[in-house]
Protein backbone atom coordinates (compact mmCIF):
# COMPACT_ATOMS: atom_id res chain seq x y z
CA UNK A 1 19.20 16.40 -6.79
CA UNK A 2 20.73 13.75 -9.14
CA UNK A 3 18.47 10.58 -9.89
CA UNK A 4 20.55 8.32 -12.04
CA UNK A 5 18.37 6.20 -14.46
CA UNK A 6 21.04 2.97 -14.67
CA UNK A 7 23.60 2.38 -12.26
CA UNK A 8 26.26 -0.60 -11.75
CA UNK A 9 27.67 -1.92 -8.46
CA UNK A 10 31.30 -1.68 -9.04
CA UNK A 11 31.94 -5.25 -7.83
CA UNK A 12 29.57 -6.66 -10.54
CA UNK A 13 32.22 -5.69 -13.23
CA UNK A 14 35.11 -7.38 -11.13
CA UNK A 15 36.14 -10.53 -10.25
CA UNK A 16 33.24 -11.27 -9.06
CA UNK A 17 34.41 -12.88 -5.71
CA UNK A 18 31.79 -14.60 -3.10
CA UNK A 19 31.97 -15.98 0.15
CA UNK A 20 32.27 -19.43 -1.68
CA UNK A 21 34.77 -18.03 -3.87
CA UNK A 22 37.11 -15.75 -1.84
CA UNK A 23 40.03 -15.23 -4.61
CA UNK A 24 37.70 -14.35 -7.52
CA UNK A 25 37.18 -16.04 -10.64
CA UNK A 26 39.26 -13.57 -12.76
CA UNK A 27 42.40 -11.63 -11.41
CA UNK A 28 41.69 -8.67 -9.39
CA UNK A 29 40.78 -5.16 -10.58
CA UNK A 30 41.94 -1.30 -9.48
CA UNK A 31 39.35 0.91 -8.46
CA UNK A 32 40.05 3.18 -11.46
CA UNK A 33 39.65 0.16 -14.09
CA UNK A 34 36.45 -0.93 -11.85
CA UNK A 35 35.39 2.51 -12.76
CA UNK A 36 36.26 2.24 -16.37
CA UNK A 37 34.38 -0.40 -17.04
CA UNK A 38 31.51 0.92 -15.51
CA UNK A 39 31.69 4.13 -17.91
CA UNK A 40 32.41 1.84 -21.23
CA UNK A 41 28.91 0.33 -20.80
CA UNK A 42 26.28 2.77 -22.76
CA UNK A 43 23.63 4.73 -20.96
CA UNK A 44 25.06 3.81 -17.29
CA UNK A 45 25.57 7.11 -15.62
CA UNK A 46 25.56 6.11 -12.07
CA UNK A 47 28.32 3.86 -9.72
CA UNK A 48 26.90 1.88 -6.79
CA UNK A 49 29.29 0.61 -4.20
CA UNK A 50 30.16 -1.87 -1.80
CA UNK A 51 30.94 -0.21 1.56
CA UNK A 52 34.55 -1.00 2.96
CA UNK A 53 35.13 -3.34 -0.73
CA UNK A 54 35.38 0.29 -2.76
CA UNK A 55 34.67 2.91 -0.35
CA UNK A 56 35.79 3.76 2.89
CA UNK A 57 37.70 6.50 5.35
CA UNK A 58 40.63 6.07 3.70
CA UNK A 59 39.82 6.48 -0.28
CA UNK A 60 37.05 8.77 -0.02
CA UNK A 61 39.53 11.14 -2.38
CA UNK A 62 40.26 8.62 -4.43
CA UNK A 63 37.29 8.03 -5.00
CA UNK A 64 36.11 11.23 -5.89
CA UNK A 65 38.39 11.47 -8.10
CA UNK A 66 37.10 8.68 -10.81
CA UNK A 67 33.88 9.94 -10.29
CA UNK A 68 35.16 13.25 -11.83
CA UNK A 69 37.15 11.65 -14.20
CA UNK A 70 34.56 9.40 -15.51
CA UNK A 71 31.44 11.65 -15.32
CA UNK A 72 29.87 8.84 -13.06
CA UNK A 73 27.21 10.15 -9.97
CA UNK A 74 27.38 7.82 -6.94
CA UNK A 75 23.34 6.42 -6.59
CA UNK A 76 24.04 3.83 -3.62
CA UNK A 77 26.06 2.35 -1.25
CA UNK A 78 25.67 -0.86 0.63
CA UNK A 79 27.11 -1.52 3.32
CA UNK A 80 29.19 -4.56 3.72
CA UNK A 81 26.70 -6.55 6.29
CA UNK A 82 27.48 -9.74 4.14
CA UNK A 83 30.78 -10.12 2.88
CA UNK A 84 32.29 -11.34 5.88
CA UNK A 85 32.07 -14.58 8.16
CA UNK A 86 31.25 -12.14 11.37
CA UNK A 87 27.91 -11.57 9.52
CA UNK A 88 27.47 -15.46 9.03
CA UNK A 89 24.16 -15.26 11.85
CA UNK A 90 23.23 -11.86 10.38
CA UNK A 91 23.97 -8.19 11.18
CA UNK A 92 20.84 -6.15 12.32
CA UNK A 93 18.88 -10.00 13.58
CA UNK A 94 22.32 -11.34 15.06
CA UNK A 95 21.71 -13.10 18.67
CA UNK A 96 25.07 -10.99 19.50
CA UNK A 97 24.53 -7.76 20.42
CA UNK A 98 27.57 -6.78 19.82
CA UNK A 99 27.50 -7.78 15.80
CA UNK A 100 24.18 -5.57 15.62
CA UNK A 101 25.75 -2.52 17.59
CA UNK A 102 28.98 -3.69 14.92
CA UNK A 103 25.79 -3.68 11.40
CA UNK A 104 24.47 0.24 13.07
CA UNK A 105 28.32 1.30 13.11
CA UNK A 106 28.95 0.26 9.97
CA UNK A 107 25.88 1.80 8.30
CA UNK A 108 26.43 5.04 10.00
CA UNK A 109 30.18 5.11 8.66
CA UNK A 110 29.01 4.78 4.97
CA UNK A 111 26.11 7.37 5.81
CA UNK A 112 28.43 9.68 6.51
CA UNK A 113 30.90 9.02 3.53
CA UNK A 114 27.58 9.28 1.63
CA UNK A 115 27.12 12.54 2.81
CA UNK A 116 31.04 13.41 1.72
CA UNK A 117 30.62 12.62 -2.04
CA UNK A 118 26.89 13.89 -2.48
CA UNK A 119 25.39 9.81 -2.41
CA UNK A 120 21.44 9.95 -2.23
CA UNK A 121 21.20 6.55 -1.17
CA UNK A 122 22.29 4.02 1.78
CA UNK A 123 20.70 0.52 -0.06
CA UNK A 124 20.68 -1.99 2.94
CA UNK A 125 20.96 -5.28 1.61
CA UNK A 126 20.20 -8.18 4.88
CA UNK A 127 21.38 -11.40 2.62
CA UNK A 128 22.79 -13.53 5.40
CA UNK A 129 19.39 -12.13 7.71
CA UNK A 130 17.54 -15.32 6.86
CA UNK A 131 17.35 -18.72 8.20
CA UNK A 132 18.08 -21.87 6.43
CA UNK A 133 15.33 -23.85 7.89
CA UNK A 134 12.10 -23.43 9.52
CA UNK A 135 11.64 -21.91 13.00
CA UNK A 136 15.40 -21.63 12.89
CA UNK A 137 15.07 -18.23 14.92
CA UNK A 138 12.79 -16.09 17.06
CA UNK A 139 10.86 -14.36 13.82
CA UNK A 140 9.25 -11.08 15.76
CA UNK A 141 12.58 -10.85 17.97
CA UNK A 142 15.15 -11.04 14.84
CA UNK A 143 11.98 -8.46 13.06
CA UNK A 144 12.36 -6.00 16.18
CA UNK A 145 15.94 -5.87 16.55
CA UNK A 146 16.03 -5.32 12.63
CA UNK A 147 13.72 -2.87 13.05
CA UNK A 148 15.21 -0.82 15.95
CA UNK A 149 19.16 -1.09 13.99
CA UNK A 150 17.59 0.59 10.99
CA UNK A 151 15.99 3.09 13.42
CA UNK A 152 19.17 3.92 14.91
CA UNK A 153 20.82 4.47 11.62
């Protein structure tokens, strides 16, 4: 199996866009010159990306096709659970069941395009999971359901 010793997430080499910041601070890049970048910067051999921002259902060739081109392996992807305002509350610790059953189907979507293009790694990143103050939320609740969404996936 392929262990890449340096990879970049594509978006890090974009505009570099935020939930603050929703148009970007440069104008927008292709997923080919998001790739190109990647493979001008010495000793980078892998690509990370941002599930449903460079890969999803519907580019999965495309896709495969700059990883050929450039030579890059695919080491993660992370799912989008924090790129949109649905997530605002969280994904897996949302109080809304439905936006946890919502985090699960999304995860098991990008496992599966993992699967398609030979990724090793789902990376789960749970930014908006938190709490902005002090006994803001049930802790051991939020911990269970987080526990029993990563299960599922």
């Amino acid at each position: 199996m392929y262990d890449p010793k340096i990879s970049v997430i594509l978006g890090n080499v974009g505009s570099c866009s935020d939930r603050y910041c929703t148009g970007g601070y440069s104008a927008p890049f292709s997923i080919a010159q998001l790739f190109d970048r990647v493979a001008s910067i010495e000793g980078v051999t892998g690509v990370e990306f941002v599930g449903n921002w460079h890969i999803n259902e519907n580019n999965i060739a495309e896709v495969e096709g700059h990883l050929k081109r450039t030579g890059l392996k695919p080491a993660a992807i992370i799912p989008d659970h924090f790129g949109e305002s649905k997530w605002k509350f969280g994904a897996f610790t949302n109080k809304d069941a439905g936006i946890r059953k919502l985090a699960v189907d999304v995860t098991k979507s990008m496992i599966d395009i993992a699967k398609r293009i030979g990724c090793p790694t789902i990376s789960l990143w749970p930014g908006q999971d938190g709490y902005d103050y002090y006994f803001q939320g049930d802790y051991i609740k939020e911990r269970t359901w987080f526990e029993e969404g990563v299960a599922e996936c």
